[in-house]
Every structure is written in C-alpha cells, then in structure tokens.
Protein backbone atom coordinates (compact mmCIF):
# COMPACT_ATOMS: atom_id res chain seq x y z
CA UNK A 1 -176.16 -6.66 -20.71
CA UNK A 2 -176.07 -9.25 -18.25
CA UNK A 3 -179.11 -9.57 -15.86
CA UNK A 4 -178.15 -8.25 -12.25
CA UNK A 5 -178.43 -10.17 -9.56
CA UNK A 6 -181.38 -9.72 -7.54
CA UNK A 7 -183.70 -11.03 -4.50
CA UNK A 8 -186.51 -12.89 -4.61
CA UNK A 9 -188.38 -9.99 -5.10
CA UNK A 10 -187.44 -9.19 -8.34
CA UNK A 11 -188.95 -12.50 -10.04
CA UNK A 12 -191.75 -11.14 -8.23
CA UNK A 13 -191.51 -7.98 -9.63
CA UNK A 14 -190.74 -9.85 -13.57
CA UNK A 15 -193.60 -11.80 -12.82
CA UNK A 16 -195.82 -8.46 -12.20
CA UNK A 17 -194.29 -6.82 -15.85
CA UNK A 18 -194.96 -10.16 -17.28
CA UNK A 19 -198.41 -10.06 -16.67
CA UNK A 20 -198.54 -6.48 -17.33
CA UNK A 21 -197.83 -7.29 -20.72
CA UNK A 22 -200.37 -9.63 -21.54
CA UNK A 23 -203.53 -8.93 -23.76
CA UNK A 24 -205.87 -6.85 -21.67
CA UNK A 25 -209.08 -6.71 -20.77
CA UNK A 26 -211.63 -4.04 -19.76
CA UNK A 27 -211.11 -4.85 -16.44
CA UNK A 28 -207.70 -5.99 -16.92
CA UNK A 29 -205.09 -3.25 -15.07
CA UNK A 30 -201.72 -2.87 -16.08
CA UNK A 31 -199.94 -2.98 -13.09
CA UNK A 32 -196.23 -2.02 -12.57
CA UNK A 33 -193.05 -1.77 -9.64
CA UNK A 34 -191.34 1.36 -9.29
CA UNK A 35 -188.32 0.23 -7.02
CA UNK A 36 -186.15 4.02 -5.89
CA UNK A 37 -183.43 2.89 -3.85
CA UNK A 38 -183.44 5.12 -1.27
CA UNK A 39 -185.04 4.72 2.09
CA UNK A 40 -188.76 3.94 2.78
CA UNK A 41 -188.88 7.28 5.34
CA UNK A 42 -187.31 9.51 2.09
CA UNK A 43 -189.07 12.01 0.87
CA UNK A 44 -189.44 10.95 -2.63
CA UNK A 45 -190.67 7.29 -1.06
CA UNK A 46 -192.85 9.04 1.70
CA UNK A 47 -194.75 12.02 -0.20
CA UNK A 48 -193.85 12.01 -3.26
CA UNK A 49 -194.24 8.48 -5.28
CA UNK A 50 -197.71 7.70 -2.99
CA UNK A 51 -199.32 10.38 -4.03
CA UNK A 52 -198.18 10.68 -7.75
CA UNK A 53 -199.51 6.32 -7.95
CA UNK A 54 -203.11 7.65 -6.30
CA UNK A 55 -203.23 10.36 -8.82
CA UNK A 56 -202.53 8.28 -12.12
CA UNK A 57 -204.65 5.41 -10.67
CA UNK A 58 -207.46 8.23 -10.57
CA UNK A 59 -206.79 8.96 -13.95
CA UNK A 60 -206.58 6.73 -15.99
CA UNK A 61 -209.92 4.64 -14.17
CA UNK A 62 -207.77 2.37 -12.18
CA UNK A 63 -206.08 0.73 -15.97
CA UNK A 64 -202.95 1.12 -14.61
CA UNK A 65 -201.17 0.94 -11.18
CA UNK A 66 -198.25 1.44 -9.74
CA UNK A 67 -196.80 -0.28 -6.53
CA UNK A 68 -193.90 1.00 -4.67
CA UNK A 69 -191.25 -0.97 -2.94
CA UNK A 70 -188.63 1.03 -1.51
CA UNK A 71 -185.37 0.95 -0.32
CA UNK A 72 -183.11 -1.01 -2.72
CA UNK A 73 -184.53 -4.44 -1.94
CA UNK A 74 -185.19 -5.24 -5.56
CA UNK A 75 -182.05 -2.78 -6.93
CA UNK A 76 -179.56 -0.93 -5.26
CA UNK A 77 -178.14 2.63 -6.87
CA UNK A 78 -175.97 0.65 -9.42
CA UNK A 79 -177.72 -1.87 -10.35
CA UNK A 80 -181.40 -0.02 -11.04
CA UNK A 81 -180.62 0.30 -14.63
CA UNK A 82 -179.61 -2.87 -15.22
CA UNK A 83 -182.93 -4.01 -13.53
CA UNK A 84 -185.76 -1.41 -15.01
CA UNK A 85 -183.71 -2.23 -18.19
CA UNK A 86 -184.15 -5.44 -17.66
CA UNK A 87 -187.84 -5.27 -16.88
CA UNK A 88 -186.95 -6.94 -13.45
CA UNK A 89 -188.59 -3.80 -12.02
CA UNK A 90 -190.79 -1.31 -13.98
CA UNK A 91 -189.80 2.00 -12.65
CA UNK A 92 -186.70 3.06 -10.17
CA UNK A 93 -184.13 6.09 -9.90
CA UNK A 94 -181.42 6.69 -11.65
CA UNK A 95 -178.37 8.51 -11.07
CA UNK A 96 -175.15 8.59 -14.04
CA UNK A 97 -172.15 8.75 -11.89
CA UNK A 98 -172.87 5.37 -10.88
CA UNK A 99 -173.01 4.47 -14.64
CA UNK A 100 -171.59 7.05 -16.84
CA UNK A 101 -170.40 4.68 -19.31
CA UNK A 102 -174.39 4.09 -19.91
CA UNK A 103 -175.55 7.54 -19.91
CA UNK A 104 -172.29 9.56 -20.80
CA UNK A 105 -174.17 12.25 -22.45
CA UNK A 106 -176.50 12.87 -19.08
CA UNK A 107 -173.43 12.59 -16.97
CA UNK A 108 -171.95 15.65 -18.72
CA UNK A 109 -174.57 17.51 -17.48
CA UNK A 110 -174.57 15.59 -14.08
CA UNK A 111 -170.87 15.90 -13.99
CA UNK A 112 -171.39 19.99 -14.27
CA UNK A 113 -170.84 21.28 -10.57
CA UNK A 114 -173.00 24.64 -10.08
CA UNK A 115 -172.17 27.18 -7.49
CA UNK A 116 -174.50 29.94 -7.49
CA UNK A 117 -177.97 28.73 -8.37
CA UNK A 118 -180.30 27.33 -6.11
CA UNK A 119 -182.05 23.61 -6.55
CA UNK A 120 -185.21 25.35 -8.38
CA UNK A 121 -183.46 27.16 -10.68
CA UNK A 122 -180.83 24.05 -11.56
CA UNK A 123 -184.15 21.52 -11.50
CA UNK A 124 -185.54 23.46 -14.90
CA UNK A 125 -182.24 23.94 -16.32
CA UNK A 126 -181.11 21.22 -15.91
CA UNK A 127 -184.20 18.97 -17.04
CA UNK A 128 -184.43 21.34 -20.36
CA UNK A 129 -180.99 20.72 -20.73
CA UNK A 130 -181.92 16.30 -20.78
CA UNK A 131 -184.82 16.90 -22.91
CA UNK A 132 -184.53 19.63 -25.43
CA UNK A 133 -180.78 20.42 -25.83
CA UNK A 134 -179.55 16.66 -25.71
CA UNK A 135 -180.54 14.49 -28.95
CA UNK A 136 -177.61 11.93 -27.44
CA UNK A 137 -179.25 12.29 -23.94
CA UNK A 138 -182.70 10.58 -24.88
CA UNK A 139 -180.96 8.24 -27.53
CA UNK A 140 -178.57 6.43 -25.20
CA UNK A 141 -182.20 5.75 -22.72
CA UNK A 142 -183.38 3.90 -25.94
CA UNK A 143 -180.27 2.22 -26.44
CA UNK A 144 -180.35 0.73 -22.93
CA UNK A 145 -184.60 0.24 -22.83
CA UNK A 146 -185.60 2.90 -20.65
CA UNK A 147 -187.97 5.83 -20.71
CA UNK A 148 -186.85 8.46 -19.32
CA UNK A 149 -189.41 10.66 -16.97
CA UNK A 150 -188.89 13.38 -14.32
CA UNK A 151 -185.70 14.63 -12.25
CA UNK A 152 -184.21 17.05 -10.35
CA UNK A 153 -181.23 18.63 -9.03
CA UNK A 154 -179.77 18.63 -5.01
CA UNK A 155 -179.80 21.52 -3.01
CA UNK A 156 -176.40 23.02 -2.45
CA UNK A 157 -174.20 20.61 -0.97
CA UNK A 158 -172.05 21.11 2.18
CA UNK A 159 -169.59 18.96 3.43
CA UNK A 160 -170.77 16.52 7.20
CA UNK A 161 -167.58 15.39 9.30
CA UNK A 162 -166.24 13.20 11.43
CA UNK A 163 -163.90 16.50 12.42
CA UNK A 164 -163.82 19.97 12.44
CA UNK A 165 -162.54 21.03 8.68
CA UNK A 166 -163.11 24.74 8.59
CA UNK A 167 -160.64 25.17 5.43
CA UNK A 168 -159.89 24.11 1.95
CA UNK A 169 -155.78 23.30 3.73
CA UNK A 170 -157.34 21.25 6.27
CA UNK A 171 -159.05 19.20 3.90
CA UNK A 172 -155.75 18.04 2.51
CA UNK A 173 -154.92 14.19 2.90
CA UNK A 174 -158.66 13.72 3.95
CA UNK A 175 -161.17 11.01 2.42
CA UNK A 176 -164.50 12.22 1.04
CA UNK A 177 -167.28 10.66 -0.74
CA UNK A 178 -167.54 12.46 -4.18
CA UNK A 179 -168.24 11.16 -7.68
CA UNK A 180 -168.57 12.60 -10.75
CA UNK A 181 -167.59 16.85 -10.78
CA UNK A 182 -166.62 16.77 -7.23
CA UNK A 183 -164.02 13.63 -7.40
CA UNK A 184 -161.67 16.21 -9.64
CA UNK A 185 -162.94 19.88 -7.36
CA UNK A 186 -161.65 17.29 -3.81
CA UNK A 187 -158.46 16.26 -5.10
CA UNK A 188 -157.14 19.87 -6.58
CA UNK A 189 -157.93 20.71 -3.09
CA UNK A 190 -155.85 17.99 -2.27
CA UNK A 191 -158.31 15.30 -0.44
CA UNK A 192 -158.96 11.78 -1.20
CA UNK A 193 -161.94 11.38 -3.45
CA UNK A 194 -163.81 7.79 -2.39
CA UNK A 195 -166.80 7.15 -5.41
CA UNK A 196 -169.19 5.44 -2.88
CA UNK A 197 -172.75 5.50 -3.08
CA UNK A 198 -175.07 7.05 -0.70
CA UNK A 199 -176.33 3.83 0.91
CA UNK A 200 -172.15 2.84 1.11
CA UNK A 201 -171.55 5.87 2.62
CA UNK A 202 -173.09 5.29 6.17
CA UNK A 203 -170.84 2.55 7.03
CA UNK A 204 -167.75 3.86 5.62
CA UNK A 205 -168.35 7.43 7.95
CA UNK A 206 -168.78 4.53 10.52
CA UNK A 207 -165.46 3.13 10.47
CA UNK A 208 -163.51 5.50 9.50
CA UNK A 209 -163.71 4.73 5.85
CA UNK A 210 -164.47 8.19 5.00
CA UNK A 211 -164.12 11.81 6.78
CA UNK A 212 -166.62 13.48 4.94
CA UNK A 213 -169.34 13.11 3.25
CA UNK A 214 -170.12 15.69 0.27
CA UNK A 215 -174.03 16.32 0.15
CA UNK A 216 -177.49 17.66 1.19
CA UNK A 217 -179.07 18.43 4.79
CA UNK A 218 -181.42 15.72 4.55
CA UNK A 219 -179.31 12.65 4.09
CA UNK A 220 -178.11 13.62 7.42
CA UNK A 221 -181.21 12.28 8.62
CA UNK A 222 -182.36 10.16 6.07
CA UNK A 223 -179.66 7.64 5.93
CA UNK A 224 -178.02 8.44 9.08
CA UNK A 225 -174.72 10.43 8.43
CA UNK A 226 -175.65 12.42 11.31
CA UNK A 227 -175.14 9.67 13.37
CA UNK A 228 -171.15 9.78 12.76
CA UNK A 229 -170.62 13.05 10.67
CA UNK A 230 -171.15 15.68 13.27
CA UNK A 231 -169.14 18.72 11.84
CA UNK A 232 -170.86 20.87 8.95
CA UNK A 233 -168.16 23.44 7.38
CA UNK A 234 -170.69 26.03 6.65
CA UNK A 235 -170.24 26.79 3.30
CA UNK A 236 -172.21 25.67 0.46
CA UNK A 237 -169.98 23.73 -2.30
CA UNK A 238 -171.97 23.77 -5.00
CA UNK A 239 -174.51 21.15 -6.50
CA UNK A 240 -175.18 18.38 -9.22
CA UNK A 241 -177.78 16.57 -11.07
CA UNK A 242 -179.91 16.05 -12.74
CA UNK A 243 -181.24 12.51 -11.43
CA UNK A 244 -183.82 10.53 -13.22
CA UNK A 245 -186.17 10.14 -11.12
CA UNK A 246 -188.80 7.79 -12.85
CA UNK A 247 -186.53 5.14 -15.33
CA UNK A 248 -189.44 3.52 -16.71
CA UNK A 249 -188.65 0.27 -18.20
CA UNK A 250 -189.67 0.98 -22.55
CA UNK A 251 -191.43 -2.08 -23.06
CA UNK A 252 -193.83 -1.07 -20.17
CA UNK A 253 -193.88 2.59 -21.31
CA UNK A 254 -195.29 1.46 -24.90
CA UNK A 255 -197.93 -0.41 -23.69
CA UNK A 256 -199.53 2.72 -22.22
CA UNK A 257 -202.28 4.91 -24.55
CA UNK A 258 -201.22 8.37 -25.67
CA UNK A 259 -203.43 10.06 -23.12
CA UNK A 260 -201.95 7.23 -20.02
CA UNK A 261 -198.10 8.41 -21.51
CA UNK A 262 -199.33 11.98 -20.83
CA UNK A 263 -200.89 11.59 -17.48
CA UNK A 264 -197.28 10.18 -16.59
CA UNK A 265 -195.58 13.29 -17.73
CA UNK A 266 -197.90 15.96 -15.91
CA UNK A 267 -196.70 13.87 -12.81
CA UNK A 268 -193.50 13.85 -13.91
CA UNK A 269 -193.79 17.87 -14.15
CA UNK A 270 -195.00 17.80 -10.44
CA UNK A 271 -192.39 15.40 -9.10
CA UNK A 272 -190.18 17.73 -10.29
CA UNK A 273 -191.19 20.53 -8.69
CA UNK A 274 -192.09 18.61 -5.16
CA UNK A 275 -188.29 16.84 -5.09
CA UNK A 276 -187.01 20.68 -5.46
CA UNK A 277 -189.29 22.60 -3.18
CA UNK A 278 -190.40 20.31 -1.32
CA UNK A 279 -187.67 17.64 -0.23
CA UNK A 280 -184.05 19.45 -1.12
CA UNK A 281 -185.55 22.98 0.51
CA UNK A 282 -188.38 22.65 2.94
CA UNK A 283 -187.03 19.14 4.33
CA UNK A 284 -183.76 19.93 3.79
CA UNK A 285 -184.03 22.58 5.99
CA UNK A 286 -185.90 20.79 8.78
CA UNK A 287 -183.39 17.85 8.50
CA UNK A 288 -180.63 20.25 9.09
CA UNK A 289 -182.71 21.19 12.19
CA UNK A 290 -183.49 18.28 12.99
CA UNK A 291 -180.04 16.99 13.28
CA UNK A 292 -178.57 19.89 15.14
CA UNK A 293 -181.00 19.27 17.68
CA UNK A 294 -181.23 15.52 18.05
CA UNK A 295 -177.76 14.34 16.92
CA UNK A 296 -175.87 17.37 18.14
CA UNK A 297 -174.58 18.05 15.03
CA UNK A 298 -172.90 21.39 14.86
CA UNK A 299 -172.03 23.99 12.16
CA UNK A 300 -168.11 25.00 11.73
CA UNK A 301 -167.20 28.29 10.65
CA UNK A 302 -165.56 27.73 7.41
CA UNK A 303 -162.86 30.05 5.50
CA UNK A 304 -165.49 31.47 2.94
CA UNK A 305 -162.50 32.90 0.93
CA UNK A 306 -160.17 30.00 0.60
CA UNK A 307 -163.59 28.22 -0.70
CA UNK A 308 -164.21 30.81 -3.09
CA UNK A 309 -160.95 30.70 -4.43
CA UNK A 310 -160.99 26.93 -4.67
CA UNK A 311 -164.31 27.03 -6.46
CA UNK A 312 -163.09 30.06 -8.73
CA UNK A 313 -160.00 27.54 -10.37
CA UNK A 314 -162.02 25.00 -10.34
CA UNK A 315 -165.04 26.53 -12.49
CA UNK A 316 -162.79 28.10 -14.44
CA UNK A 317 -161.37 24.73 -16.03
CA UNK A 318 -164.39 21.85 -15.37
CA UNK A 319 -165.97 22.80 -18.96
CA UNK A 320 -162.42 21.65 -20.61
CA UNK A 321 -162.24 18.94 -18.24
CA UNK A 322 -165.83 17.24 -19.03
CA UNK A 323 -165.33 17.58 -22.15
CA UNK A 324 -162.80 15.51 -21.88
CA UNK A 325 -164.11 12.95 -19.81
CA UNK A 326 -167.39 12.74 -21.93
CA UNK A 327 -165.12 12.27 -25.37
CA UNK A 328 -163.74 9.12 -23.39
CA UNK A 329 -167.35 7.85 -23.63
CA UNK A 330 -168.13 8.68 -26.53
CA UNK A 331 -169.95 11.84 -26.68
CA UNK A 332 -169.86 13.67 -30.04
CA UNK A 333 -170.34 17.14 -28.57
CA UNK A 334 -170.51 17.76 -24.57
CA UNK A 335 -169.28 21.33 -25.34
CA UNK A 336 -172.73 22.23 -26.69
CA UNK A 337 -174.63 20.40 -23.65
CA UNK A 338 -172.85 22.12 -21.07
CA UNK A 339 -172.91 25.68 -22.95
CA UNK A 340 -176.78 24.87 -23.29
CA UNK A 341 -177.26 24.15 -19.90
CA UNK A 342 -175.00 27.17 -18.95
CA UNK A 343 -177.22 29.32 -21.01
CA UNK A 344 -180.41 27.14 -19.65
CA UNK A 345 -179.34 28.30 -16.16
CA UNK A 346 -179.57 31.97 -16.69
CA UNK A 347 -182.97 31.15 -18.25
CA UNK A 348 -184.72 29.70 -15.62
CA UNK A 349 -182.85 31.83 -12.56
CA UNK A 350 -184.90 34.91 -14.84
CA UNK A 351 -188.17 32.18 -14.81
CA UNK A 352 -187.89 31.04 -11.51
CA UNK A 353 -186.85 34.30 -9.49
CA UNK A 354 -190.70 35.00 -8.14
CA UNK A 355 -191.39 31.50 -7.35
CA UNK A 356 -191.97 30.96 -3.60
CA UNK A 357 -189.02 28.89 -2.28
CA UNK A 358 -191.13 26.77 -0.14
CA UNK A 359 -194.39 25.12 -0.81
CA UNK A 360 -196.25 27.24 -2.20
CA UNK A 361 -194.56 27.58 -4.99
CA UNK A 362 -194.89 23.81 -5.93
CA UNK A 363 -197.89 24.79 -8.15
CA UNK A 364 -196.62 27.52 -10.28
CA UNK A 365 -193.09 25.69 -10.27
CA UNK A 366 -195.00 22.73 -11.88
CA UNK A 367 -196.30 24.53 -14.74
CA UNK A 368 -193.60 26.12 -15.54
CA UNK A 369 -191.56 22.96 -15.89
CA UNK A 370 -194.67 21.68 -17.76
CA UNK A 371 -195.04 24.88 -19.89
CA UNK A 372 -191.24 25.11 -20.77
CA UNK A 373 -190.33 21.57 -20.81
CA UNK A 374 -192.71 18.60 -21.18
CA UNK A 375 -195.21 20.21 -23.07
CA UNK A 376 -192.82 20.02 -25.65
CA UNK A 377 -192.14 16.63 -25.66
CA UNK A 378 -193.55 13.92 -27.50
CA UNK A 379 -194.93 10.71 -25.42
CA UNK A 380 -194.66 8.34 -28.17
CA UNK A 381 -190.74 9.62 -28.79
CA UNK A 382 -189.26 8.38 -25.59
C-alpha cells in the first residue's frame, strides 16, 4: 500500500510510534496517537477517548499513554487505515464503506441495514458477529496491520433535508448521502445515492450538492447539517455498523504485555457500551433537541406505510444482494456472517431487553459485551 498523504503532523505522529518502539526502560513509557476523524466537540473525542487514555494510563503505572488528536488533521475517514496501517498514527476509527475492498468481510456485516433493533441491541450483535462468527473478519485486519478493538452501531437513522420529503414518491429524483446498504434501499426508491463521507457531507447540503443526508440526530449538531438540512421525515430508516472504533496499528499492539493488551480490551468493552448509550441515545436525543430549538429544525410527518413497504422489499432481497457484493471482494462465505449476525440479533435483543436505555445502563451493558464477547477473545490473536 502506498503511504497516504498526510500533514506535518503525521511525521510527528511516526516520530512518536518510532520512539514507541524502541527498547524500554523502567521509566521508559510507550506512548501512542489515536487520531478519530471526527470532530474535537464529538462525543467519542469529548467523553469518551479522554477518559478511556486516563484509565489505561492508571493502569498500567503510566507505561503506556495515549494522546488524542482529533478531527482528521492527521487522517481523514478514508485515509485512517492507510495511516494506523501505516504506523503514521497509532490508533484512529474506522469505518468499511469507505474501504470495503480492505475489509470486505466487515462490510458485509456493515453493509446489513437493520430496521427493528435499537443501537444497544445491534452494538452486541453486531461486535459478536466481527469477533466470534467472522474468521475472515479478524484475518483481513492482519493482512492490512491493524488490531482491531471496540465498535458500535448508529442509532436509527432518519433522513435531514434541505425540503420537506414526507414520502418514499417524493424522494424520487432526489440526491442523498448513502453508502454501503442504503446506496441500493435509495435508489429502488428511486433517489440519487451520493457515497460522501460525513465530513463531505456538510458542504455538499451547503450547495446544493445533496438533499438529504441519511443519518443520526447528533451529526445534526456535531458537524453542522442542521445548519442547511432543516426537514426531518420522521421515520426511522433503519441502521448500520459496526465501526471500529479503536484501529490500533499491530506493530504497536505487540509491543504491549498480556495484562497492557487486556486493560485495552476492558476499555474497549466500555467504549462500546458508552458510544451506544451514551452518544447514539442520550446525545442523540439532546442533539435532536438541541437542533429543533436552536437551528429551527423541524420534524415532517412522513407516510409510515409507504416506508414500511419500501423497507419490507428491500429486506426481503439485501441478504441475496450482499452476498453478492461481498463475492465481488472476495469473501468465501458472507451468507454465514449475515445469518450469524441475524441470529446474533435475536440474541442480544433477549440479553439486552432490561438494560436501561440511558446511562445507567452503561455498566451492566459493559459487562455484558465483556462477558459475551471479549472475554472470549485472545489478546495475543489479534
């Protein structure tokens, strides 16, 4: 792979891995750069990732640190796996769509639109799915350097427009920022599919360059789509993942202990849970608050039926479909990671149905992601 082109941070940030890597001593730390692309005031870059650094630093005696520099300055969404990789950058998130010939096998899952499970439920599901139903998942992260660690599911997505779009018909002719699942669901309901990323996004709603954009409450807010998307057709449209939401660059990985590797996973467990409960419900919901208020955003009555109907056809042939797509990749057999994560699904909805759905259930979400899931995985295998 050729080495993506980066700013002058990210010598800084090879520099950092470089001396990572060398001999150490007692008092010697091995410090690292975890680079997620989106913004500084995010969630995951605002709660999450400060808190999960303080706690390994804690742990482990201060022998390894992490430092956080958000926003895509050192990698943007497609170029963070070239980069962690790489060992440009140490640590960064992930997602397939922008790379499925990289990942194909995680992109089948990704690629897997669900319409009637919530973000906690999916989060487990999905995340067994990566990690214990998915020998080609873990193999193609080896293949490209990278340990994977952590990840999580949206919330249901709805679709933010420029314009009123209350039905599927209206839709028709229309541009809307899907990748992945939702590029095939937008154009059988005739619209105009654009595969942008998130950051792309904002100034493509700005000029016209898109009339919707397909995704969660928060980004709304957190990237600014309220700003020009001011019409919510209220009706949830289903939602994707997983992300990876700590790529950690192999060569750093393997210079870790045992017991430093398994400090990193019972984070991993609890980003998890936060990123579900946390960010895609509790902020999620404030966002959408938040923008109805501030940005005069409004909700649209939608045609619920026409939706279902839309969603119904849809369902009913995306297995067939991804199978499909994955093959073109080069996966042996997606059929038996999307039945596993079908059957995963009704799992975890059975696991998850007395968890709290704000936080305070982020505790006894966290084991059971840890119980059912990382407990279960070997450190020294990733």
């Amino acid at each position: 792979m050729k080495h993506v082109k980066l700013l002058a941070a990210g010598a800084i940030a090879g520099a950092a891995f470089a001396a990572a890597m060398a001999p150490a001593t007692p008092a010697q730390a091995k410090e690292f750069i975890n680079a997620p692309w989106p913004p500084a005031m995010s969630h995951v870059n605002r709660v999450t990732w400060p808190k999960v650094i303080k706690e390994i630093s804690k742990a482990t005696n201060g022998k390894v640190k992490w430092r956080l520099v958000p926003g895509g300055s050192l990698a943007n969404p497609k170029e963070s796996f070239q980069a962690t990789s790489n060992g440009l950058i140490q640590g960064a998130l992930g997602i397939s769509t922008y790379v499925p010939n990289l990942v194909p096998s995680l992109n089948t899952i990704y690629s897997t639109i669900v319409f009637d499970q919530d973000v906690t439920t999916a989060s487990g599901a999905a995340m067994e799915t990566f990690y214990l139903n998915c020998p080609t998942c873990l193999e193609e992260f080896k293949k490209i350097n990278i340990a994977p660690l952590s990840g999580w599911t949206s919330s249901q997505y709805y679709l933010a427009c420029r314009s009123p779009y209350p039905s599927v018909a209206s839709l028709k002719g229309k541009r809307l920022r899907a990748t992945g699942g939702y590029s095939e669901l937008w154009r059988m309901a005739g619209a105009v599919p654009v595969a942008a990323t998130l950051p792309e996004a904002v100034t493509l709603l700005q000029r016209g360059g898109l009339d919707c954009q397909n995704g969660v409450h928060t980004w709304l807010k957190i990237f600014g789509y309220g700003d020009f998307a001011k019409n919510i057709t209220n009706f949830p449209v289903g939602l994707t993942g997983p992300a990876i939401g700590w790529m950690i660059n192999r060569d750093a990985w393997k210079t870790l202990t045992r017991s430093e590797k398994l400090i990193h996973m019972k984070q991993a467990a609890w980003v998890t849970s936060m990123q579900a409960l946390s960010d895609f419900t509790n902020d999620n919901n404030k966002s959408l608050k938040f923008v109805m208020e501030k940005k005069k955003v409004k909700l649209i009555k939608a045609d619920a039926a026409g939706f279902k109907a839309l969603f119904a056809k849809y369902d009913g042939e995306q297995r067939v479909r991804n199978i499909a797509n994955a093959k073109k990749f080069g996966v042996a057999n997606p059929g038996a990671i999307i039945d596993a994560y079908k059957k995963n699904l009704v799992k975890w909805a059975k696991l998850t149905k007395d968890i709290p759905r704000t936080l305070a259930g982020v505790d006894a979400f966290t084991d059971l992601v840890w119980t059912h899931i990382y407990s279960k995985v070997d450190p020294d295998t990733l």
